[in-house]
Protein backbone atom coordinates (compact mmCIF):
# COMPACT_ATOMS: atom_id res chain seq x y z
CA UNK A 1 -99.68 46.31 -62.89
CA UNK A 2 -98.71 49.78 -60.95
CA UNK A 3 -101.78 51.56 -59.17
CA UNK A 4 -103.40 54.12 -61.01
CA UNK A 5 -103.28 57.34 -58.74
CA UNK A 6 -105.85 60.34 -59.40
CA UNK A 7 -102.75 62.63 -59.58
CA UNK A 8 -99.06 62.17 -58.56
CA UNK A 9 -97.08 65.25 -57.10
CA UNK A 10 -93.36 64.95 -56.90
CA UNK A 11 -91.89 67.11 -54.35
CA UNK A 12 -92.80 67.41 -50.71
CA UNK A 13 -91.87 70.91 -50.08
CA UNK A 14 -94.58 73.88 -49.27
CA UNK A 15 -95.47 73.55 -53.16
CA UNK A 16 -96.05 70.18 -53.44
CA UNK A 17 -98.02 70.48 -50.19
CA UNK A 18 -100.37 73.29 -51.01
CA UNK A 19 -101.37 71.55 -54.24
CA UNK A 20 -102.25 68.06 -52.41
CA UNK A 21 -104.49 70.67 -49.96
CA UNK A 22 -105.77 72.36 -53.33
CA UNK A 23 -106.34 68.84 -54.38
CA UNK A 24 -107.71 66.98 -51.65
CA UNK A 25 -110.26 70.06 -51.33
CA UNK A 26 -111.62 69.71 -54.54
CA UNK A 27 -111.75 65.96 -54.16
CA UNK A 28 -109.40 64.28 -55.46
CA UNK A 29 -108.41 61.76 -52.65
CA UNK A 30 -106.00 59.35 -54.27
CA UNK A 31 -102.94 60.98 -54.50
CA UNK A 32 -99.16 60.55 -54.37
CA UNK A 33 -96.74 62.57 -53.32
CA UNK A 34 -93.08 61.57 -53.84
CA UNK A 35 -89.82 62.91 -53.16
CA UNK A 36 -86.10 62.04 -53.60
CA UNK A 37 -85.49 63.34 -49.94
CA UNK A 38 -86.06 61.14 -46.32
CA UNK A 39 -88.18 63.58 -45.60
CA UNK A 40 -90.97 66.07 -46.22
CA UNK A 41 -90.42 69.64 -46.30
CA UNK A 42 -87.84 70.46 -49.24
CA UNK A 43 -85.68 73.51 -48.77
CA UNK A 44 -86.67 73.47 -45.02
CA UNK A 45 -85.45 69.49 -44.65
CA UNK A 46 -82.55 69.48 -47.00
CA UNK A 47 -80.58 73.15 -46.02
CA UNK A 48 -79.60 73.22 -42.00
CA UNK A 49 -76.19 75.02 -42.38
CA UNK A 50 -75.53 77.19 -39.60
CA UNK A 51 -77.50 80.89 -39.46
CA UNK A 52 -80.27 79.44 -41.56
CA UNK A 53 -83.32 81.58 -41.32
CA UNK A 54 -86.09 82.41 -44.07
CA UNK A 55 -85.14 85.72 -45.44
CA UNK A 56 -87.99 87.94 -45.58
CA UNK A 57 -90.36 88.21 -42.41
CA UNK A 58 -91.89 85.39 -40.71
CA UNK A 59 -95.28 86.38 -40.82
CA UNK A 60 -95.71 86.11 -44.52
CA UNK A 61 -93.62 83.45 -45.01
CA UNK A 62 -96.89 80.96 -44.18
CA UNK A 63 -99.51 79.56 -46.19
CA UNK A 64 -102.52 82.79 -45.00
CA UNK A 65 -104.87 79.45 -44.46
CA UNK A 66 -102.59 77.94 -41.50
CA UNK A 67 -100.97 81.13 -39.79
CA UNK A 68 -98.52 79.93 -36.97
CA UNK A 69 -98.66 82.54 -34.23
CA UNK A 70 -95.65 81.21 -33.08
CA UNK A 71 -92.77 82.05 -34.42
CA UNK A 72 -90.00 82.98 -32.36
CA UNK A 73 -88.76 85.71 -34.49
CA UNK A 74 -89.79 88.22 -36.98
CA UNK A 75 -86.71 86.08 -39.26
CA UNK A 76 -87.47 82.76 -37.88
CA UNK A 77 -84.66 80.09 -37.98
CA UNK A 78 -84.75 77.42 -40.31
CA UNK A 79 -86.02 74.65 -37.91
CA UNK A 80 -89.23 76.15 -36.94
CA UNK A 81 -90.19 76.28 -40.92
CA UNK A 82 -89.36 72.37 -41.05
CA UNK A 83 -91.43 71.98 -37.78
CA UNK A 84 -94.35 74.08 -39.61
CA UNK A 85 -94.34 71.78 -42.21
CA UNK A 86 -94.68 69.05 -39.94
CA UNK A 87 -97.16 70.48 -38.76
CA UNK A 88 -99.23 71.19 -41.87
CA UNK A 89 -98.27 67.97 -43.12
CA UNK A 90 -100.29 66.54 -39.79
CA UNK A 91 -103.02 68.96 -40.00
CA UNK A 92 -103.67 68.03 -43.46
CA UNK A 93 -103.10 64.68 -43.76
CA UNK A 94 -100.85 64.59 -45.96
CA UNK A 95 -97.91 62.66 -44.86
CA UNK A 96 -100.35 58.92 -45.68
CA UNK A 97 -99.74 60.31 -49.11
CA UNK A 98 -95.94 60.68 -49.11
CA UNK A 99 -93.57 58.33 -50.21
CA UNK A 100 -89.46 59.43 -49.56
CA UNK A 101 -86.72 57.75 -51.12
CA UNK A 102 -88.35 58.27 -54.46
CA UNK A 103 -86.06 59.78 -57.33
CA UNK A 104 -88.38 60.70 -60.36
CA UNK A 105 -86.46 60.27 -63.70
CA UNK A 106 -88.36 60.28 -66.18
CA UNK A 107 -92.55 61.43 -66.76
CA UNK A 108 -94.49 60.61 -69.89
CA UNK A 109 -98.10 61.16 -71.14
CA UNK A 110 -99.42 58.54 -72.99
CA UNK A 111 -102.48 59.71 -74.12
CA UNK A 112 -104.61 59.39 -71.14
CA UNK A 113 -102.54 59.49 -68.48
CA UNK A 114 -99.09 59.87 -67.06
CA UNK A 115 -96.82 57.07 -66.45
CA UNK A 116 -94.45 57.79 -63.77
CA UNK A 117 -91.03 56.24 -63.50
CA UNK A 118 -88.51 56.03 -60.40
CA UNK A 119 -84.85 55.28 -60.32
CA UNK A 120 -84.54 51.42 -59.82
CA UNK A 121 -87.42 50.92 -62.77
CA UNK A 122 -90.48 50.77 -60.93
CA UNK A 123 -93.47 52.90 -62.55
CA UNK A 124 -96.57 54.42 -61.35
CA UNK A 125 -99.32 56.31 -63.26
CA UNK A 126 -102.07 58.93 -62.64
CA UNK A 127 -104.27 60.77 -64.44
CA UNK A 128 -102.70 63.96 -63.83
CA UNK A 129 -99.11 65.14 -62.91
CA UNK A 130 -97.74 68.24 -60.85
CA UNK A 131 -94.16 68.80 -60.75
CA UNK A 132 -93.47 70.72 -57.15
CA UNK A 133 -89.78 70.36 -57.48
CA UNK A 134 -88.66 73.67 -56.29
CA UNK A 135 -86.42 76.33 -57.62
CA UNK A 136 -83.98 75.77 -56.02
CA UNK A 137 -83.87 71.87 -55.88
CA UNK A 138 -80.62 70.60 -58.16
CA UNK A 139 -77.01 72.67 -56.54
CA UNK A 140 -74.22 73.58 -58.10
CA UNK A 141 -71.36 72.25 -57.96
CA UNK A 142 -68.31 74.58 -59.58
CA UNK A 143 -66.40 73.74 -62.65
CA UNK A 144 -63.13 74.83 -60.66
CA UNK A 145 -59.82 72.49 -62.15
CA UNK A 146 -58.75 70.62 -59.32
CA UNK A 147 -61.41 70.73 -56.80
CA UNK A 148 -61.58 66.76 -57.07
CA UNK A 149 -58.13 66.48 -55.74
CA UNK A 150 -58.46 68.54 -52.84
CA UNK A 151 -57.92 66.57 -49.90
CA UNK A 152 -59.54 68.00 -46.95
CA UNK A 153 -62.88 68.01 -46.10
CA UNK A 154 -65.63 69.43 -49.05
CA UNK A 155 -69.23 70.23 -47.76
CA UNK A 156 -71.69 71.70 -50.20
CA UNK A 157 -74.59 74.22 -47.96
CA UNK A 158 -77.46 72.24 -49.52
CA UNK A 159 -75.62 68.92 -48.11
CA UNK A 160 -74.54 70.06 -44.47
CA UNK A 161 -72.83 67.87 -42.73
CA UNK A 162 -73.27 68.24 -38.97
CA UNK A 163 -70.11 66.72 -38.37
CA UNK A 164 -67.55 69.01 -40.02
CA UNK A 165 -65.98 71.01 -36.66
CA UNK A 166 -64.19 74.41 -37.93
CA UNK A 167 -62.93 74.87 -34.27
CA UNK A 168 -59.38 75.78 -34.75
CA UNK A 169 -58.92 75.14 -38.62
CA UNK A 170 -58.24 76.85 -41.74
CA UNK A 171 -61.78 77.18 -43.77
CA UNK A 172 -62.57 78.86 -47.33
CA UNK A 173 -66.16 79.62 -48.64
CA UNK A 174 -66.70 79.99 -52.42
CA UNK A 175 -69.90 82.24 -53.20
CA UNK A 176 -71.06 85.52 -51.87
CA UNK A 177 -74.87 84.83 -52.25
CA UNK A 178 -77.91 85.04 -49.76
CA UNK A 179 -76.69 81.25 -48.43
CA UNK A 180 -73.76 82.87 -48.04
CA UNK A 181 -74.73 86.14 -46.02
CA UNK A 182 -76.51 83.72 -43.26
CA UNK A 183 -73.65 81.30 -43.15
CA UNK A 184 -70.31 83.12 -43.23
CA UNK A 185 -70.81 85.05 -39.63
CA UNK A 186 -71.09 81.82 -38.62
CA UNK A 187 -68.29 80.31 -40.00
CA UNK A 188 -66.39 83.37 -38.65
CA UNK A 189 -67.14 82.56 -35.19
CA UNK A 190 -66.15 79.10 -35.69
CA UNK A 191 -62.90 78.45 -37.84
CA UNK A 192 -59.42 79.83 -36.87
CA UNK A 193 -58.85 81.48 -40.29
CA UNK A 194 -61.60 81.84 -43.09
CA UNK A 195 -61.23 83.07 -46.79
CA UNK A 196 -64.59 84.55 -48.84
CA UNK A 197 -63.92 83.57 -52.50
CA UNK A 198 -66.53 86.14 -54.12
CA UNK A 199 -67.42 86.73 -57.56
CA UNK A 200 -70.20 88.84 -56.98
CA UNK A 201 -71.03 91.24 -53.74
CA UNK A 202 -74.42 91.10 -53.36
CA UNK A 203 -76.71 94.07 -52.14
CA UNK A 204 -77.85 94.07 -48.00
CA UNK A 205 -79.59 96.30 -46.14
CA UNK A 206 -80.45 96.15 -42.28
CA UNK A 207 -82.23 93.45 -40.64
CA UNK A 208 -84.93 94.35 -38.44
CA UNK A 209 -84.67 90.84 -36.70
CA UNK A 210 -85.75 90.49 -33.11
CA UNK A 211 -87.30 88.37 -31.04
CA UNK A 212 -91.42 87.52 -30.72
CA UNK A 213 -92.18 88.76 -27.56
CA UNK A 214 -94.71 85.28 -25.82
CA UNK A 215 -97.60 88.24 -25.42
CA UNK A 216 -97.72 89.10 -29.29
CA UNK A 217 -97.54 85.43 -29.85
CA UNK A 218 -100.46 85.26 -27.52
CA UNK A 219 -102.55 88.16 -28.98
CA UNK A 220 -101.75 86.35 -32.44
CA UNK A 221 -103.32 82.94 -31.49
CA UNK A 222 -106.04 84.51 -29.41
CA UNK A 223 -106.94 86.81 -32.30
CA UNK A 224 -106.13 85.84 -35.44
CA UNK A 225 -107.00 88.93 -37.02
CA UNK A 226 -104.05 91.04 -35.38
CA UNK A 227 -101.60 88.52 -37.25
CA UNK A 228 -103.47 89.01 -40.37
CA UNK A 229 -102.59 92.88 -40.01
CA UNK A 230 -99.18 92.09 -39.67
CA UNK A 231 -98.98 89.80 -42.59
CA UNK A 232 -100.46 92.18 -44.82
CA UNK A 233 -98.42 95.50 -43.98
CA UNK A 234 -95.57 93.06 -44.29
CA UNK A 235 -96.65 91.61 -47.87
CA UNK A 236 -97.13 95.20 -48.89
CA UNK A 237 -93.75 96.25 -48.01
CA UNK A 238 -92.32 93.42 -49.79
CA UNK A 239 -94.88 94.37 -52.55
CA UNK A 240 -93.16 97.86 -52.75
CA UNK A 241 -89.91 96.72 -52.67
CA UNK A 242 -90.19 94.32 -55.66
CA UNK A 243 -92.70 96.45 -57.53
CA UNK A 244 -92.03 99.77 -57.73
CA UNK A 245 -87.80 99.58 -57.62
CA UNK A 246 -87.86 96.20 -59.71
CA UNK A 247 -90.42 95.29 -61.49
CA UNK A 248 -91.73 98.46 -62.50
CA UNK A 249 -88.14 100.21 -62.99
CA UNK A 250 -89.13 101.93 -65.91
CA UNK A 251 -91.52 104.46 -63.88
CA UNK A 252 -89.89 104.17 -60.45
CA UNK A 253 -86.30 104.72 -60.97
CA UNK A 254 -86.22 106.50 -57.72
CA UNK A 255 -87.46 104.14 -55.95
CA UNK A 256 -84.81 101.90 -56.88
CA UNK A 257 -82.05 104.31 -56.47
CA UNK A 258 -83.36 104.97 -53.00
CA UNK A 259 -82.71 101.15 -52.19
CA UNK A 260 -79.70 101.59 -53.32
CA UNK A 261 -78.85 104.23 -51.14
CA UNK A 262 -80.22 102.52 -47.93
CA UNK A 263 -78.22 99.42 -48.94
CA UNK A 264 -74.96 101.69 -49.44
CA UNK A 265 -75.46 103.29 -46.41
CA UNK A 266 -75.50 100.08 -44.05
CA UNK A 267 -72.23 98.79 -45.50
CA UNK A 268 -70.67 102.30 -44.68
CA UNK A 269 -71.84 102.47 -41.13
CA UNK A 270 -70.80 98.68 -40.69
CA UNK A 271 -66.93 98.97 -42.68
CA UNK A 272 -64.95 101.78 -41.94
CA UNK A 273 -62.25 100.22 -44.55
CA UNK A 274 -63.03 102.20 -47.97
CA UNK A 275 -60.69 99.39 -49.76
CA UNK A 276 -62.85 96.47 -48.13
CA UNK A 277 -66.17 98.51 -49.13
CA UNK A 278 -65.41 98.93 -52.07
CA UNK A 279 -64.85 95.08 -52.78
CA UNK A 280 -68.33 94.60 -51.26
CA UNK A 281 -69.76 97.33 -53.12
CA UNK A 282 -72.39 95.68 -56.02
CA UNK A 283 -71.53 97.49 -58.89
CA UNK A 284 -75.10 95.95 -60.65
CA UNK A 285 -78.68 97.54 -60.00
CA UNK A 286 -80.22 97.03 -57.13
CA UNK A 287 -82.81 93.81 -57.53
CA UNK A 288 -80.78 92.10 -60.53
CA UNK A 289 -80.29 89.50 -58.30
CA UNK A 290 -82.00 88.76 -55.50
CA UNK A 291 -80.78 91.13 -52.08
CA UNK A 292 -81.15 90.14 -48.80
CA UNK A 293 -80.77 91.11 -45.07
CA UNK A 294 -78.15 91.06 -42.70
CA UNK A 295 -76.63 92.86 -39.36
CA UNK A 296 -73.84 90.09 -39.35
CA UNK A 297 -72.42 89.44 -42.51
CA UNK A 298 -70.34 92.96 -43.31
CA UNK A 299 -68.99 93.34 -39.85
CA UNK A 300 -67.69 89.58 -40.27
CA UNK A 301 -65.22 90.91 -42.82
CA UNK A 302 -63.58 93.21 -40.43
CA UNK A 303 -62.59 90.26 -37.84
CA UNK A 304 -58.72 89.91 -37.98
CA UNK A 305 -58.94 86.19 -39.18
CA UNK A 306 -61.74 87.30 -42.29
CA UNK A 307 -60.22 87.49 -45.48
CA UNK A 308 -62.38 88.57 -48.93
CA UNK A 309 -60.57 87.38 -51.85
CA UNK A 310 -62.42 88.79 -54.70
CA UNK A 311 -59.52 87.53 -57.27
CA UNK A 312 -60.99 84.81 -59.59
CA UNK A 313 -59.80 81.13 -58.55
CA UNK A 314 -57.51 79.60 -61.03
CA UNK A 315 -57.20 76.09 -59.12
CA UNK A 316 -57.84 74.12 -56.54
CA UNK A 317 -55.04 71.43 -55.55
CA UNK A 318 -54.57 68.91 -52.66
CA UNK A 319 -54.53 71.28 -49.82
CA UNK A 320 -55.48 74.85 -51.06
CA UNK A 321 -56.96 77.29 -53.37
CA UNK A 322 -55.06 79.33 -56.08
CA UNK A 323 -56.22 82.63 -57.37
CA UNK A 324 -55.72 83.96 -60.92
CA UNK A 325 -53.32 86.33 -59.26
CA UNK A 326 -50.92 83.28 -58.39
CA UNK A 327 -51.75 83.96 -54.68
CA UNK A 328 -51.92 80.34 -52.60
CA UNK A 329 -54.23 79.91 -49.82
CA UNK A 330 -54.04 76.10 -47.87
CA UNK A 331 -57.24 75.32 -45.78
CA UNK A 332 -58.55 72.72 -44.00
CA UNK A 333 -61.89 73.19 -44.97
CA UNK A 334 -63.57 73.81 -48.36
CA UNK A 335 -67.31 75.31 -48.10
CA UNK A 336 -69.55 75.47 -51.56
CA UNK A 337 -72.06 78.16 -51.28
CA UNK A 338 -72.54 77.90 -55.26
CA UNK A 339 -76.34 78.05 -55.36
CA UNK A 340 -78.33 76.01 -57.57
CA UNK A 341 -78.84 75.20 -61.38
CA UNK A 342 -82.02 76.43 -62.08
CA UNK A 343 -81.56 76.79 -66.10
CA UNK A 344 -79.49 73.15 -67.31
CA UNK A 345 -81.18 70.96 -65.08
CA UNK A 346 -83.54 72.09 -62.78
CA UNK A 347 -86.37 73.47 -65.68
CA UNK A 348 -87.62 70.14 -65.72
CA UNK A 349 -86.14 68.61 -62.47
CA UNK A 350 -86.59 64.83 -64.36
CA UNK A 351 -86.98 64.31 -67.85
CA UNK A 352 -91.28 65.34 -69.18
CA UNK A 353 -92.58 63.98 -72.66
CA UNK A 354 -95.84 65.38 -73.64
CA UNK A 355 -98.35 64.95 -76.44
CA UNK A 356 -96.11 63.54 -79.63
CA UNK A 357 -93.10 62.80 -77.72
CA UNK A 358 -92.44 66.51 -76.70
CA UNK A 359 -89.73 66.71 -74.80
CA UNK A 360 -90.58 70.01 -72.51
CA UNK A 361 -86.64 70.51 -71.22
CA UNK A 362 -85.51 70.63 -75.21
CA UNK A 363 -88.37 72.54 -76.35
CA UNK A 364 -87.91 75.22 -73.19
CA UNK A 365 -84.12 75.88 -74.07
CA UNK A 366 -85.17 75.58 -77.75
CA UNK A 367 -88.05 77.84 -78.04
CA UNK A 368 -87.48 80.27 -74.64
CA UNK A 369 -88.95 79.29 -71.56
CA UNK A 370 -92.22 79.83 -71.16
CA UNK A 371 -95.39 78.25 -69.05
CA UNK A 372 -99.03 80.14 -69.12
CA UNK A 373 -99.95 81.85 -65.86
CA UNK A 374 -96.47 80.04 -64.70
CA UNK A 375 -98.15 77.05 -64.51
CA UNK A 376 -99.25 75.10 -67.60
CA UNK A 377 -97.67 74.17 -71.38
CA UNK A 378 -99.02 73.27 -74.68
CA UNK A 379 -98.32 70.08 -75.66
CA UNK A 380 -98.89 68.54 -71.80
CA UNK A 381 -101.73 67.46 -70.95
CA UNK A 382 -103.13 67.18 -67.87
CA UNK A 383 -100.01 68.84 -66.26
CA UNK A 384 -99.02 71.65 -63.58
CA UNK A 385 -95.74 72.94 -63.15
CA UNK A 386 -95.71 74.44 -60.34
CA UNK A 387 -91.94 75.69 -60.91
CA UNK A 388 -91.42 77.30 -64.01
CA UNK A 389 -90.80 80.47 -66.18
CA UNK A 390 -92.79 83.70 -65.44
CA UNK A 391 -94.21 81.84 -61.96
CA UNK A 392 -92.70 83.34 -58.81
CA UNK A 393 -94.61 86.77 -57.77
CA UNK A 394 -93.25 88.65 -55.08
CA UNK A 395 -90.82 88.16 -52.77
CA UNK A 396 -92.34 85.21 -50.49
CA UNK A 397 -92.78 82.01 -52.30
CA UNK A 398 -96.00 81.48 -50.56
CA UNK A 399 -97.56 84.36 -52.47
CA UNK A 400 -96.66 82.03 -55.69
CA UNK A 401 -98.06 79.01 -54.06
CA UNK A 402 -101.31 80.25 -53.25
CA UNK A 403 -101.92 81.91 -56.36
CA UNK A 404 -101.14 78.60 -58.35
CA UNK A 405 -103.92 76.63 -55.79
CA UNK A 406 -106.62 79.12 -56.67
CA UNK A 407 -105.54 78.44 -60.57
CA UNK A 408 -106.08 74.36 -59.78
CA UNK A 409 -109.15 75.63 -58.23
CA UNK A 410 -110.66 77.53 -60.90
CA UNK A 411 -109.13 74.72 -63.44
CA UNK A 412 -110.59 71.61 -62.48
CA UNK A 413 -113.61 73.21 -61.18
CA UNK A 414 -114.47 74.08 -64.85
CA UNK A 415 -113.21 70.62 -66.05
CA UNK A 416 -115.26 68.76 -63.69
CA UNK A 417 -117.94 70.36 -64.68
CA UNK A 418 -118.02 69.72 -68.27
CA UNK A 419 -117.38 66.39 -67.28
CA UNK A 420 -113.77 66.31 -68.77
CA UNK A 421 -110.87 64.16 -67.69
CA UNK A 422 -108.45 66.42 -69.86
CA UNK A 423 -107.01 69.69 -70.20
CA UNK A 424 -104.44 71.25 -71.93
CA UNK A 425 -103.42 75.09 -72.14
CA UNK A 426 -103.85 76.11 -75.66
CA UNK A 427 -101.00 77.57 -77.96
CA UNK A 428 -102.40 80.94 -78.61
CA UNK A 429 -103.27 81.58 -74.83
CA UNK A 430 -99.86 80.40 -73.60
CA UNK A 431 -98.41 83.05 -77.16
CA UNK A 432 -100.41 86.11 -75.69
CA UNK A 433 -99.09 85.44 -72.07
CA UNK A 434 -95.73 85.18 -73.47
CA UNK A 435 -95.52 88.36 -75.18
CA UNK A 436 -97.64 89.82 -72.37
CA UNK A 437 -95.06 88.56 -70.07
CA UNK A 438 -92.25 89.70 -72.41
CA UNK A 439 -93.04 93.55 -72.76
CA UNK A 440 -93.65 93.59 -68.88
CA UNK A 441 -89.59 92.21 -68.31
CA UNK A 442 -89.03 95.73 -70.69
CA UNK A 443 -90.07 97.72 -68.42
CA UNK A 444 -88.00 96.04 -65.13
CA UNK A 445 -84.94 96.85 -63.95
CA UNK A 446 -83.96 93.39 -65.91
CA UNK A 447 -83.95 94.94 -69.38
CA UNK A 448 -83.19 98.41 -68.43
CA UNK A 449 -81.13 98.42 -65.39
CA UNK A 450 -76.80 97.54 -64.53
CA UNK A 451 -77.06 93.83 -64.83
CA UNK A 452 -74.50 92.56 -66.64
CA UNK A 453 -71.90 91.66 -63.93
CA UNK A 454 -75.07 90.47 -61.69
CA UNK A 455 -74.12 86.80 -62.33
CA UNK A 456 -78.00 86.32 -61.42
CA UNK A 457 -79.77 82.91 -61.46
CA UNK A 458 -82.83 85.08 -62.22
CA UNK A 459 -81.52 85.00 -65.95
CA UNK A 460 -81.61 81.99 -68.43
CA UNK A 461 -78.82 81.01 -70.68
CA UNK A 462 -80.25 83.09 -73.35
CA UNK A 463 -79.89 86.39 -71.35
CA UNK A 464 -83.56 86.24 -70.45
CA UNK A 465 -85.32 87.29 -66.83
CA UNK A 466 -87.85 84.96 -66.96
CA UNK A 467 -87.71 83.40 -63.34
CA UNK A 468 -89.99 85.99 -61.95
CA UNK A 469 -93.57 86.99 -62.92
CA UNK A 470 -93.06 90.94 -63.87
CA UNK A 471 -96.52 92.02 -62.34
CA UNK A 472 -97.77 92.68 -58.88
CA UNK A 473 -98.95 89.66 -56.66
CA UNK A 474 -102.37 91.02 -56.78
CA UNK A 475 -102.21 90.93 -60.69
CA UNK A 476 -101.32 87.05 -60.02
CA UNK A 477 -104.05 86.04 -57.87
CA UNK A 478 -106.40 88.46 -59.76
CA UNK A 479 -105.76 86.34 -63.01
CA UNK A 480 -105.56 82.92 -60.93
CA UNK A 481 -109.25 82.67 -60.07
CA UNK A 482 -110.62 84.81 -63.27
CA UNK A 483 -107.95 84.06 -66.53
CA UNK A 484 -110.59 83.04 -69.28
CA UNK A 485 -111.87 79.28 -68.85
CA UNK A 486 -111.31 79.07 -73.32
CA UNK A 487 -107.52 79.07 -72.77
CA UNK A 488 -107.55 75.76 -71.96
CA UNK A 489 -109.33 72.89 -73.88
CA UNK A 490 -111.17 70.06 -72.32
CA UNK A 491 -111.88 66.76 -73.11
């Protein structure tokens, strides 16, 4: 018979971390944690293209319980997040609970519990189940004729492989996106001749990168409070950014304009070429898809050896690329920055059956997707997902994970002490955060803003915006530790 586990967590990334913390604190002690992955740390283990940095500044990029002082950089490089989650993973304990190697398929509720099952047939079961799979978790490989044939060397930025040398060979990089922005400088420096398939241009402004000096990192240890300033006037820039030019469009129009014009105006000072500024001129509102930051990635484009082809690929043979145009290019090297599939595959990650045989992919894409405070569904029991529709507020994902362990917190808390086992979000409290959530995406730049040609993973296959949670982080954690105990029942 397979061990019965308190709760099992599948995904060892900062989300699946954070809710073994939440878990462990409110003491729940036997606890798995699986992922698919060698390792621990998700996004952080899996991505270590070249250029890889978190986006948005260090110093709120951090769970606000376990500040590291020591980042290098205000945009610290992708290796000193995987060491941080080492390090939490130590600090915590957590890694006793971990078990890599683990593909979940397949998740069902049987009425009092949750019976787990991994590829190769093996089974485990647990009283309650959290899916910390990630956003961005399942990539994308494009549906481009030919690119099975092609003969040269094919290396996906979610799979990097270490050993693909550029020096002195002809590379191509489909996908324009925020990978993309961090990696393509790179690849400039690196391959003799390099061609940027792009569908989309995507919208950058200037990144005020630079280096930790070992004094602030000092002052930050010594006094924890001075990194606590920094994190919040960060957070509330980032707070501005998304809330008043994004989320609250409607109102702010200005404001988003004004990014616009900040965005516009660090392409012009960095490419003199109106033709080749125009191509990487977004012709979509500004926060339709996600932006980013960069000091690198325009000034790439104007290296002799740099080519943009913003023609759409007809086909991929043997040894090249062909453009709708007819135009041939042969490379050495093919690069996928494609992104991920959040909406087909990734909303479950593995295959959830709930009360009745519910099947909670087929009833997302059949009845809109849709989870209560982003983190709970009717219909499954004794279940958190931790990455679903209406769930990410703001622009750190840390801000999302924190808000969903003071949720648990407030959640089990109450079950505990009504001496229930069970809970389940009910249908008319996950119906009023829908339509709640609904008339809030109205009023964003996602309903009323240029976002047709945004090609934006932030939209469903139904047209839908419903990645994001359309209110302001403090709304989130505001609701988190005070949403009404009766929208859940308990048994």
């Amino acid at each position: 018979m397979s061990k019965q586990y308190d709760a099992v967590i599948v995904g060892a990334g900062f989300g699946g971390m954070g809710a073994a913390i939440q878990l462990r604190r409110l003491g729940y002690r036997d606890l798995l944690i699986l992922d698919r992955e060698d390792d621990l740390g998700g996004t952080w283990h899996v991505n270590r293209y070249p250029g890889l940095a978190v986006d948005i500044p260090s110093s709120t990029y951090s769970y606000s319980f376990e500040p590291n002082p020591y980042w290098s950089r205000l945009f610290a490089p992708g290796a000193e997040l995987k060491d941080y989650a080492l390090h939490v993973a130590e600090k915590y304990d957590l890694r006793r609970s971990m078990r890599f190697g683990a593909t979940v398929t397949r998740a069902e509720w049987d009425g009092s519990r949750w019976t787990v099952g991994l590829d190769g047939g093996e089974t485990v079961t647990a009283t309650y189940l959290l899916a910390a799979t990630g956003f961005l978790s399942q990539p994308r490989t494009p549906d481009i004729d030919g690119i099975d044939t092609f003969r040269g060397d094919v290396v996906h930025t979610a799979a990097w492989d270490d050993a693909c040398d550029l020096a002195g060979r002809r590379a191509a990089i489909i996908g324009t996106g925020a990978t993309a922005v961090q990696l393509i400088p790179e690849l400039a420096k690196a391959a003799a001749e390099l061609t940027v398939y792009q569908r989309t241009p995507i919208w950058v402004s200037p990144k005020p990168d630079y280096a930790v000096p070992r004094a602030l990192q000092t002052a930050f240890a010594r006094i924890p409070q001075t990194q606590r300033l920094v994190r919040l006037l960060g957070s509330a820039v980032l707070e501005l950014m998304m809330i008043s030019g994004v989320i609250h469009y409607r109102r702010f129009r200005l404001a988003n304009r004004l990014a616009e014009r900040w965005c516009r105006a660090h392409l012009r000072r960095q490419v003199s070429d109106p033709e080749l500024r125009r191509k990487l001129l977004p012709d979509y509102s500004f926060g339709c898809k996600r932006p980013t930051f960069s000091n690198d990635y325009f000034p790439a484009f104007t290296r002799p050896h740099v080519h943009l082809e913003t023609s759409g690929i007809s086909r991929i043979d043997e040894t090249g690329v062909i453009t709708a145009d007819g135009r041939r290019t042969d490379i050495d090297v093919l690069v996928l920055a494609t992104g991920f599939n959040l909406w087909d595959v990734n909303f479950p990650a593995f295959e959830i059956i709930g009360r009745d045989g519910k099947n909670l992919g087929e009833w997302w894409r059949e009845n809109r997707f849709q989870a209560y405070e982003g983190v709970a569904v009717p219909g499954f029991p004794n279940f958190l997902s931790l990455n679903s529709p209406y769930s990410y507020s703001g622009l750190s994902y840390f801000t999302t994970i924190e808000s969903q362990m003071k949720h648990m917190d407030r959640l089990f808390t109450a079950m505990r002490r009504r001496g229930s086992r069970v809970f389940e979000v009910t249908q008319r409290a996950n119906d009023d955060f829908l339509a709640r959530m609904t008339e809030k995406v109205g009023q964003s730049v996602f309903a009323l803003g240029q976002c047709a040609t945004a090609n934006s993973y932030y939209f469903n296959q139904h047209g839908e915006a419903t990645l994001l949670r359309p209110t302001s982080t403090v709304n989130a954690h505001r609701e988190a530790v005070g949403f009404p105990l009766t929208d859940y029942t308990y048994a």
